[in-house]
Protein backbone atom coordinates (compact mmCIF):
# COMPACT_ATOMS: atom_id res chain seq x y z
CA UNK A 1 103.27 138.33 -145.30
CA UNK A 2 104.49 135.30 -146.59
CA UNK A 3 107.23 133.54 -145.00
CA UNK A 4 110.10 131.53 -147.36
CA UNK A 5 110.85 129.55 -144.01
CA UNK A 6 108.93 126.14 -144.17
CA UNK A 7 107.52 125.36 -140.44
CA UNK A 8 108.96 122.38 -138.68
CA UNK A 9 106.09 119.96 -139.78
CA UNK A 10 106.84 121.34 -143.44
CA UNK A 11 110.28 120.59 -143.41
CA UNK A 12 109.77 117.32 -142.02
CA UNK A 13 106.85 116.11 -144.64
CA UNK A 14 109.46 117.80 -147.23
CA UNK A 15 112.53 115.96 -146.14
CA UNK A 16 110.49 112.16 -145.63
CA UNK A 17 108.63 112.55 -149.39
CA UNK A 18 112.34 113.53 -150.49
CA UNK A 19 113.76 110.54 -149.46
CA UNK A 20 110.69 108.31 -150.83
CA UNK A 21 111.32 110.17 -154.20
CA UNK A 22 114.70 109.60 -154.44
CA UNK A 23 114.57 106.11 -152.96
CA UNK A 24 112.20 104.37 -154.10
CA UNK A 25 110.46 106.91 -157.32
CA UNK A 26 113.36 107.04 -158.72
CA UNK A 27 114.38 103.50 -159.18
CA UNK A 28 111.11 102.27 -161.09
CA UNK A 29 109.67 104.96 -163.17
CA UNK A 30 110.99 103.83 -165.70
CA UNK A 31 110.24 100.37 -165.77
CA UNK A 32 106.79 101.33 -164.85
CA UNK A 33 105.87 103.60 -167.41
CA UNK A 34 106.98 100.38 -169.88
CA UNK A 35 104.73 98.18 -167.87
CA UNK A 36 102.38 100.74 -168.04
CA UNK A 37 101.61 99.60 -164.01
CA UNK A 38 102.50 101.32 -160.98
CA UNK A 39 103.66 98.60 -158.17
CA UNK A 40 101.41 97.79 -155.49
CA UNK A 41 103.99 98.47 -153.02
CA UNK A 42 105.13 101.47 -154.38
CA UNK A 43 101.28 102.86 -153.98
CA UNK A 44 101.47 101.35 -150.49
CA UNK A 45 104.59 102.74 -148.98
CA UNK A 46 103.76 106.50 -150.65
CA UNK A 47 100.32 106.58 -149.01
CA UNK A 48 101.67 104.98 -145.49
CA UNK A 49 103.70 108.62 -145.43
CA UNK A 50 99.95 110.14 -144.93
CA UNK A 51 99.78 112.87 -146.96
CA UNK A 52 96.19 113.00 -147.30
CA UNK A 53 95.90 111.90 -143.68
CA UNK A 54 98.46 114.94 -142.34
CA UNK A 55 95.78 117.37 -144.61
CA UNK A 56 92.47 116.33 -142.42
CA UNK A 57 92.23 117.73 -139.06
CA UNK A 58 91.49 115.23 -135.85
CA UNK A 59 88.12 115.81 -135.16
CA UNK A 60 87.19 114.03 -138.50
CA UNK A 61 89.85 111.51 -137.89
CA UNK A 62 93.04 112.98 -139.35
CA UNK A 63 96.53 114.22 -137.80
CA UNK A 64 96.72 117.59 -139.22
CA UNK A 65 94.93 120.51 -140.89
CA UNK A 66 94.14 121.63 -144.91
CA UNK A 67 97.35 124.02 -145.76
CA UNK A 68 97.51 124.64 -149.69
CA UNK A 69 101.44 126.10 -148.95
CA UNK A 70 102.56 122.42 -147.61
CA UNK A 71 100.47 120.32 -150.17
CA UNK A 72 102.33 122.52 -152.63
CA UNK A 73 105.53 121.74 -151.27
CA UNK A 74 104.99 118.02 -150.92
CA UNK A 75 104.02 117.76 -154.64
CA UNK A 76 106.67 119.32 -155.71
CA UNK A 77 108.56 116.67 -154.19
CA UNK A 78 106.39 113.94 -155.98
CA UNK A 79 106.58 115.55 -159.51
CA UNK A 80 110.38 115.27 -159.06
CA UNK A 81 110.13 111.49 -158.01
CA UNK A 82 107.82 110.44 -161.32
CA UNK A 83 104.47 112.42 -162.42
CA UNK A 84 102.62 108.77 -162.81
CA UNK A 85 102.97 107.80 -158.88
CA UNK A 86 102.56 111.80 -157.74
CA UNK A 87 98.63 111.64 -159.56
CA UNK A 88 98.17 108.26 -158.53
CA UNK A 89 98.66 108.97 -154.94
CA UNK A 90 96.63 112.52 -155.75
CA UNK A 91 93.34 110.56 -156.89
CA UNK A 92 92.24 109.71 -153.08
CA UNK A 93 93.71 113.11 -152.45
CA UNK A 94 91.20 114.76 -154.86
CA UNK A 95 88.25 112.98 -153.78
CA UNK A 96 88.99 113.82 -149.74
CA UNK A 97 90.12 117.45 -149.47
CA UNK A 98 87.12 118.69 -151.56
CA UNK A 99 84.41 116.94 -149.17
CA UNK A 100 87.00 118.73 -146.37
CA UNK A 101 87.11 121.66 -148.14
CA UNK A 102 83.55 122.23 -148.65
CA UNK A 103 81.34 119.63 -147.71
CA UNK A 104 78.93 119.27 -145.20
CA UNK A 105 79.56 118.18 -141.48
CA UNK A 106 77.62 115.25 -142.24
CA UNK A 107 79.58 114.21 -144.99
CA UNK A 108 82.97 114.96 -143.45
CA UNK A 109 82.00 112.70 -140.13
CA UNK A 110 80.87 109.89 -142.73
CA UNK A 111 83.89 109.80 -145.01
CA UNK A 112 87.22 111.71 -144.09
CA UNK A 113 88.24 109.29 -141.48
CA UNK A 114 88.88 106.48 -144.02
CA UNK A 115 91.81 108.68 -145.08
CA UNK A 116 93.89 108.40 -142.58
CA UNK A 117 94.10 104.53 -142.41
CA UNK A 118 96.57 102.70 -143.76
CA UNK A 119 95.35 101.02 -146.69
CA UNK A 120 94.79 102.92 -149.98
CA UNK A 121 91.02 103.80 -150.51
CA UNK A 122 89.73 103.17 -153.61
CA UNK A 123 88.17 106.53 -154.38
CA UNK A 124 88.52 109.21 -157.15
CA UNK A 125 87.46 112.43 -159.06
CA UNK A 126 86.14 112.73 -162.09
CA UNK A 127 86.11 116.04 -163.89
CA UNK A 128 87.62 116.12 -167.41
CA UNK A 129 85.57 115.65 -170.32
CA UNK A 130 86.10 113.83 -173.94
CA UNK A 131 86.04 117.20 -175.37
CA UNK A 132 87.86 119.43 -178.00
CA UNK A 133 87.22 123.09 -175.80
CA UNK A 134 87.41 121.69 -171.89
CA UNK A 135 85.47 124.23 -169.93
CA UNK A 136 85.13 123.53 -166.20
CA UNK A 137 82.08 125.70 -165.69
CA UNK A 138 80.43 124.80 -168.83
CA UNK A 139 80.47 120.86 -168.02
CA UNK A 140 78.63 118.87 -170.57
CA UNK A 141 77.98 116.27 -167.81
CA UNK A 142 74.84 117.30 -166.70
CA UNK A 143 73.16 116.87 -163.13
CA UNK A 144 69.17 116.99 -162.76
CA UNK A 145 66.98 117.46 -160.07
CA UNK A 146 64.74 114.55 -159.28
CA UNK A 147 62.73 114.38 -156.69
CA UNK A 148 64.91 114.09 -153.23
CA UNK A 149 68.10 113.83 -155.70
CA UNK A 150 69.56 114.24 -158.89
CA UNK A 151 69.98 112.31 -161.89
CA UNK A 152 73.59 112.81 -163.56
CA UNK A 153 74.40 111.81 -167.18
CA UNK A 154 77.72 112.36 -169.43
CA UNK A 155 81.06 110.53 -170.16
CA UNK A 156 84.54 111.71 -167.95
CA UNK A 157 87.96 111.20 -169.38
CA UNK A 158 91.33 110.67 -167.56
CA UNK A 159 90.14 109.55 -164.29
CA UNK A 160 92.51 108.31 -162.05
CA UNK A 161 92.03 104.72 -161.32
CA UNK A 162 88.93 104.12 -163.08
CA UNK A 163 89.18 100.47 -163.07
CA UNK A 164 89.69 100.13 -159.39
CA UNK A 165 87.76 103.05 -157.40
CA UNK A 166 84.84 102.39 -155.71
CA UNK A 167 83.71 105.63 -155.12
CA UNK A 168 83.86 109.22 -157.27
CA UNK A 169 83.35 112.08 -156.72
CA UNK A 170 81.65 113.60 -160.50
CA UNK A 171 81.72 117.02 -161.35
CA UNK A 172 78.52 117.95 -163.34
CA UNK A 173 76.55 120.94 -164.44
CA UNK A 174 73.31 121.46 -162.21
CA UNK A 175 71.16 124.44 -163.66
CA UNK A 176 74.12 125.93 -165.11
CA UNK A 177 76.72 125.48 -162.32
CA UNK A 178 79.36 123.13 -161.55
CA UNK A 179 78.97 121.09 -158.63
CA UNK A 180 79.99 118.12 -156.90
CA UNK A 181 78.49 115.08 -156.56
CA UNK A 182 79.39 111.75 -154.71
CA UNK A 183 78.92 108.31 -156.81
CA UNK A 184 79.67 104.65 -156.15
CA UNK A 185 80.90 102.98 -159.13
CA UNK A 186 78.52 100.03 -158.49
CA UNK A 187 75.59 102.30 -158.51
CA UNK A 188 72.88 101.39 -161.98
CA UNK A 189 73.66 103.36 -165.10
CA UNK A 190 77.81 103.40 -163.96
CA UNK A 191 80.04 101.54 -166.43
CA UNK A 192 84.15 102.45 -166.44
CA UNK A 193 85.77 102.46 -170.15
CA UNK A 194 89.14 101.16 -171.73
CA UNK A 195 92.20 102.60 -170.24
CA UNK A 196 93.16 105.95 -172.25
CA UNK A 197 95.91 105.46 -174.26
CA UNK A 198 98.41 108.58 -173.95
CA UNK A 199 101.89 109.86 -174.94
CA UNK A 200 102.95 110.54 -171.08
CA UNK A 201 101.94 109.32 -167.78
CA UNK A 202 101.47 105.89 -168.81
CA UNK A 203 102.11 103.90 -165.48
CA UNK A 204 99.29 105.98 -164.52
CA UNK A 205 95.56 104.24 -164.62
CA UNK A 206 93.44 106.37 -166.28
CA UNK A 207 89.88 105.36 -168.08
CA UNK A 208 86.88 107.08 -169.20
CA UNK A 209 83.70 107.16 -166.93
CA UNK A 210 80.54 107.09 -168.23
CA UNK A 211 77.30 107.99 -166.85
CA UNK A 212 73.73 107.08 -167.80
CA UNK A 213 70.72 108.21 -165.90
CA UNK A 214 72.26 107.50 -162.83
CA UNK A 215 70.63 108.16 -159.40
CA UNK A 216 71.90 110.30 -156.48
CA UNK A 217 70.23 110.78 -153.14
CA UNK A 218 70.40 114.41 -151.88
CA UNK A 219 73.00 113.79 -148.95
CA UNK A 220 75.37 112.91 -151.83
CA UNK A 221 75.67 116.46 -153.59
CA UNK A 222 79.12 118.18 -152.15
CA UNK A 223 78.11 121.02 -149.73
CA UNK A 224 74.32 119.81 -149.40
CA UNK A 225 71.46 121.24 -151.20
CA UNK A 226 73.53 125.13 -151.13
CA UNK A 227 76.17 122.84 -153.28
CA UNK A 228 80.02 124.25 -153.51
CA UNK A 229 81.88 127.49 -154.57
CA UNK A 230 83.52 125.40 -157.42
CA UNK A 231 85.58 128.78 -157.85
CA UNK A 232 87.33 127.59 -154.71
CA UNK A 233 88.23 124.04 -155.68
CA UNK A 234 89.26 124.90 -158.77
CA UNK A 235 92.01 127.22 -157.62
CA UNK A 236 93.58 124.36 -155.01
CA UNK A 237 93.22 121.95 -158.09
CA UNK A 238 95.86 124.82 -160.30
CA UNK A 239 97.95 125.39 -157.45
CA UNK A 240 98.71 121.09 -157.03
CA UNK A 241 99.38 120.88 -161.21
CA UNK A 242 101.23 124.33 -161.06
CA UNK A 243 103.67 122.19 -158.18
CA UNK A 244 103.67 118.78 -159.67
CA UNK A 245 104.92 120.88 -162.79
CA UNK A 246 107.38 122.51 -160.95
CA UNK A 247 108.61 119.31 -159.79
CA UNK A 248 109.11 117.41 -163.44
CA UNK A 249 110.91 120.80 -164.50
CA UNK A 250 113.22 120.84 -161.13
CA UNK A 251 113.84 117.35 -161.89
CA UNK A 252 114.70 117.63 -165.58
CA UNK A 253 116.82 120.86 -165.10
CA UNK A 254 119.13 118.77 -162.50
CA UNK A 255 119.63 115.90 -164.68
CA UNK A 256 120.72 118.46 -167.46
CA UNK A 257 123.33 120.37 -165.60
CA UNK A 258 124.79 117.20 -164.26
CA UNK A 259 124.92 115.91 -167.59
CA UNK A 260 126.55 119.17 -168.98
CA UNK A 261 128.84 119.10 -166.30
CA UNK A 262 130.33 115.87 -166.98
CA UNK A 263 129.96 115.34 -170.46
CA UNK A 264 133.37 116.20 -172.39
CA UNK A 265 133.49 117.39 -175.66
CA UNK A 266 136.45 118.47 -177.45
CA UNK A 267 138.39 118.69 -174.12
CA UNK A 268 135.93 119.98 -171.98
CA UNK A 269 132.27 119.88 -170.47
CA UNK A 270 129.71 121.14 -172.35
CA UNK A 271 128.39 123.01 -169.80
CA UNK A 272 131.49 125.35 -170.26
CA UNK A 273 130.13 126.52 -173.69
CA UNK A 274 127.60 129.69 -173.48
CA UNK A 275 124.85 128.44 -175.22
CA UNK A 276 124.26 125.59 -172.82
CA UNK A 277 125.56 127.76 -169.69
CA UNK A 278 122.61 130.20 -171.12
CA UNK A 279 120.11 127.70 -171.72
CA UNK A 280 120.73 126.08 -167.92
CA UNK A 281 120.34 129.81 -166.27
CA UNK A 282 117.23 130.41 -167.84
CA UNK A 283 115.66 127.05 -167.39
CA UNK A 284 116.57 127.64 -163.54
CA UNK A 285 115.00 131.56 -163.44
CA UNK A 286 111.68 130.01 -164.92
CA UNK A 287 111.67 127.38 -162.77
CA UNK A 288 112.09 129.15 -159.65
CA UNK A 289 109.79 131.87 -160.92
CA UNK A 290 106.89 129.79 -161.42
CA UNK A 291 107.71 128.15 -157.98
CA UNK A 292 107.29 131.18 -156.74
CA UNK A 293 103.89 132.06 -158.37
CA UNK A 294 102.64 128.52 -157.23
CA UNK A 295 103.48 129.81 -153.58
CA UNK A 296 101.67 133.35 -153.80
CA UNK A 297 98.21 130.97 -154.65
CA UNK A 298 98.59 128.57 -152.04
CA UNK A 299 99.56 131.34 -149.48
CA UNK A 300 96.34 133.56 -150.68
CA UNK A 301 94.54 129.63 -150.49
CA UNK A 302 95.28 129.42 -146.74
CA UNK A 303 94.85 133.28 -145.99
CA UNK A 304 90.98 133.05 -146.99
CA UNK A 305 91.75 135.18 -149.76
CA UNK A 306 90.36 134.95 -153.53
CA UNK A 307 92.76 133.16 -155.13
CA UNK A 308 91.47 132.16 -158.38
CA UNK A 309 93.51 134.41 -160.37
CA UNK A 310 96.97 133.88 -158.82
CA UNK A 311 96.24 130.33 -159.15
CA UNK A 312 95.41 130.02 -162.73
CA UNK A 313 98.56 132.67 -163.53
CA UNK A 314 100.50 129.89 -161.74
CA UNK A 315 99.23 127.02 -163.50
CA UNK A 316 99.34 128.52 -166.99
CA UNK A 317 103.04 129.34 -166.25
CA UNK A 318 103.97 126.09 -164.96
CA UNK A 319 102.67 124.50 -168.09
CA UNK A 320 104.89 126.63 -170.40
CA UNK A 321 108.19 126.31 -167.81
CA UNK A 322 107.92 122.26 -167.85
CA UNK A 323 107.67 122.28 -171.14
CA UNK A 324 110.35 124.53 -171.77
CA UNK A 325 112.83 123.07 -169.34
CA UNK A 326 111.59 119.33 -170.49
CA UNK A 327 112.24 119.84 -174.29
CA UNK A 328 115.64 121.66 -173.51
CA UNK A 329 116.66 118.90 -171.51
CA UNK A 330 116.91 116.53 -174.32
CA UNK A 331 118.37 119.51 -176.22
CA UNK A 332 121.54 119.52 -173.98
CA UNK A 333 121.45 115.88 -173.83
CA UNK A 334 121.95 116.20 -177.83
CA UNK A 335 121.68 112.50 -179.22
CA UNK A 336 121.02 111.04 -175.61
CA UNK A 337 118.07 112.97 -174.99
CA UNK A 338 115.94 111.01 -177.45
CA UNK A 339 117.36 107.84 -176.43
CA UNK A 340 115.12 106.01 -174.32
CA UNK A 341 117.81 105.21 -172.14
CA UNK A 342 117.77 108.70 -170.50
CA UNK A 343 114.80 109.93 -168.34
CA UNK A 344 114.59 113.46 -170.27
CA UNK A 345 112.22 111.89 -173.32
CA UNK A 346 110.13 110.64 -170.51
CA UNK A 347 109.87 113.50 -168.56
CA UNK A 348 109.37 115.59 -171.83
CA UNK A 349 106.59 113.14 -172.46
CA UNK A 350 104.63 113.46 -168.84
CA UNK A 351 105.22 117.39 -169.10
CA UNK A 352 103.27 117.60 -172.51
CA UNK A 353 100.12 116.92 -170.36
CA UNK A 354 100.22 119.58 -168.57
CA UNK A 355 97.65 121.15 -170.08
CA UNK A 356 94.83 118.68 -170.43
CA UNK A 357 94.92 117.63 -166.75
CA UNK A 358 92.53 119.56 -164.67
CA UNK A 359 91.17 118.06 -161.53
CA UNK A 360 94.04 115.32 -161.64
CA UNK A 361 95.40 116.38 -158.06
CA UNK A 362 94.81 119.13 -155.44
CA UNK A 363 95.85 120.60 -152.47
């Protein structure tokens, strides 16, 4: 059954990424996304909270264990803060809880406990492709066998921190199946692209990845020579975009009914008039709706359970609710909302994406 009483250790993670949000998210998101640069320190202090860390269990160096239902909370709390620092502190995130997830013990002892120190590790995920019709299980990005190892070749798109990882971790087709596959950046045949140049997230780092008859040893294919359920991954990818989401809408839908609660017009708030009033209720009943979907997942996530389905429902709703909420946001903020001035273009902006992010954070 699933409980809608977060555990001790839930509430606490909730309540200290709250505070970060609000304290420190908050204040520079906007300056950032016209630098186009996150602050170091802002990166710092975010990953000194442990996130990742409080999602690996001790024996491989960590202070917690994997629960989909708490990453799902604590992103929720990110997307609220600003979308850009949430998937920048997600791209060590989604190179770490796969190799948890599914790897083998080998490769859990060799690289899980780096994810608990203090400093940020440079590593990433790369599974998007430069392509009109994105289909994770028909990757162009192809993976050979060679000998002991595999030979990978293709171009990725919007990977997180491109210029700076060290290490990815490249999803590829292999014989007509997606897998995993672990790559330094400084390996022959690697060579990182211009920066992407997009309508939202732009404080974010992303750049395009390409590939060219690069080399991979055996022990670096996720999950061994059996490889990975990608089915799996996949899901826990939906359910941490379906939160984030949830976040940027819960975040826009608050700055809109403060707004329309204080703006006067013709003697009173606007919020008083019915087509607002209407427009507020059912920005709040989608957005606590698709919360609730985004739950159900990471609940059936941590139960064991197939979860592929509930996931994807989630996600695909949680694109169309931040979008909704986002655009009627500026509505409500009338002549304000396109003025840079107010957060709602921005947020409007980052929720657009949506769509085209897969594999850009996980749970």
């Amino acid at each position: 059954m699933i409980s809608f009483s977060p555990t001790e250790e839930q509430s606490l993670i909730v309540d200290t990424l709250k505070r970060y949000a609000k304290d420190r998210l908050r204040k520079v998101f906007r300056d950032a996304d016209e630098d186009g640069e996150l602050p170091a320190d802002l990166l710092a202090k975010g990953w000194e909270l442990g996130l990742v860390g409080a999602s690996i269990p001790e024996a491989y160096g960590g202070f917690g264990e994997l629960s989909a239902v708490t990453g799902a909370l604590a992103l929720e709390e990110l997307g609220w803060g600003d979308l850009s620092t949430a998937l920048a502190l997600e791209a060590p995130a989604t190179f770490a809880l796969p190799i948890l997830a599914a790897g083998t013990e080998e490769q859990k002892q060799e690289w899980l406990a780096r994810f608990s120190d203090e400093t940020y590790p440079n590593a990433t995920a790369a599974m998007l492709e430069p392509t009109i019709r994105f289909n994770p299980r028909q990757l162009q990005t192809t993976a050979t066998a060679s000998g002991d190892g595999y030979v990978l070749n293709g171009v990725k798109a919007y990977v997180p921190l491109a210029s700076s990882a060290e290490h990815v971790l490249v999803y590829a087709n292999e014989a007509g199946k997606t897998q995993a596959f672990i790559v330094p950046v400084s390996a022959s045949g690697v060579s990182v692209g211009e920066r992407e140049k997009l309508m939202g997230v732009r404080a974010l780092d992303l750049g395009r990845l390409s590939l060219e008859n690069v080399t991979v040893g055996g022990e670096g294919k996720l999950g061994g020579a059996a490889g990975i359920n990608f089915d799996v991954l996949y899901a826990r990818s939906q359910v941490a975009l379906a939160a984030l989401a949830v976040g940027v809408a819960r975040g826009a839908y608050e700055y809109a009914l403060d707004y329309a609660r204080n703006r006067q017009a013709f003697g009173e708030a606007i919020g008083q008039r019915q087509s607002i009033a209407f427009m507020l209720a059912e920005m709040l009943v989608e957005i606590d709706g698709t919360r609730l979907m985004t739950w159900e997942a990471a609940w059936k996530l941590d139960q064991g359970e197939d979860a592929l389905r509930a996931a994807l429902l989630a996600k695909r709703t949680a694109d169309k609710t931040v979008l909704m909420v986002t655009d009627r946001a500026v509505q409500i903020l009338g002549g304000h909302g396109y003025i840079r001035e107010f957060p709602v273009e921005l947020w409007l902006r980052n929720a657009r994406g949506f769509a085209t992010f897969d594999g850009l954070a996980i749970v």
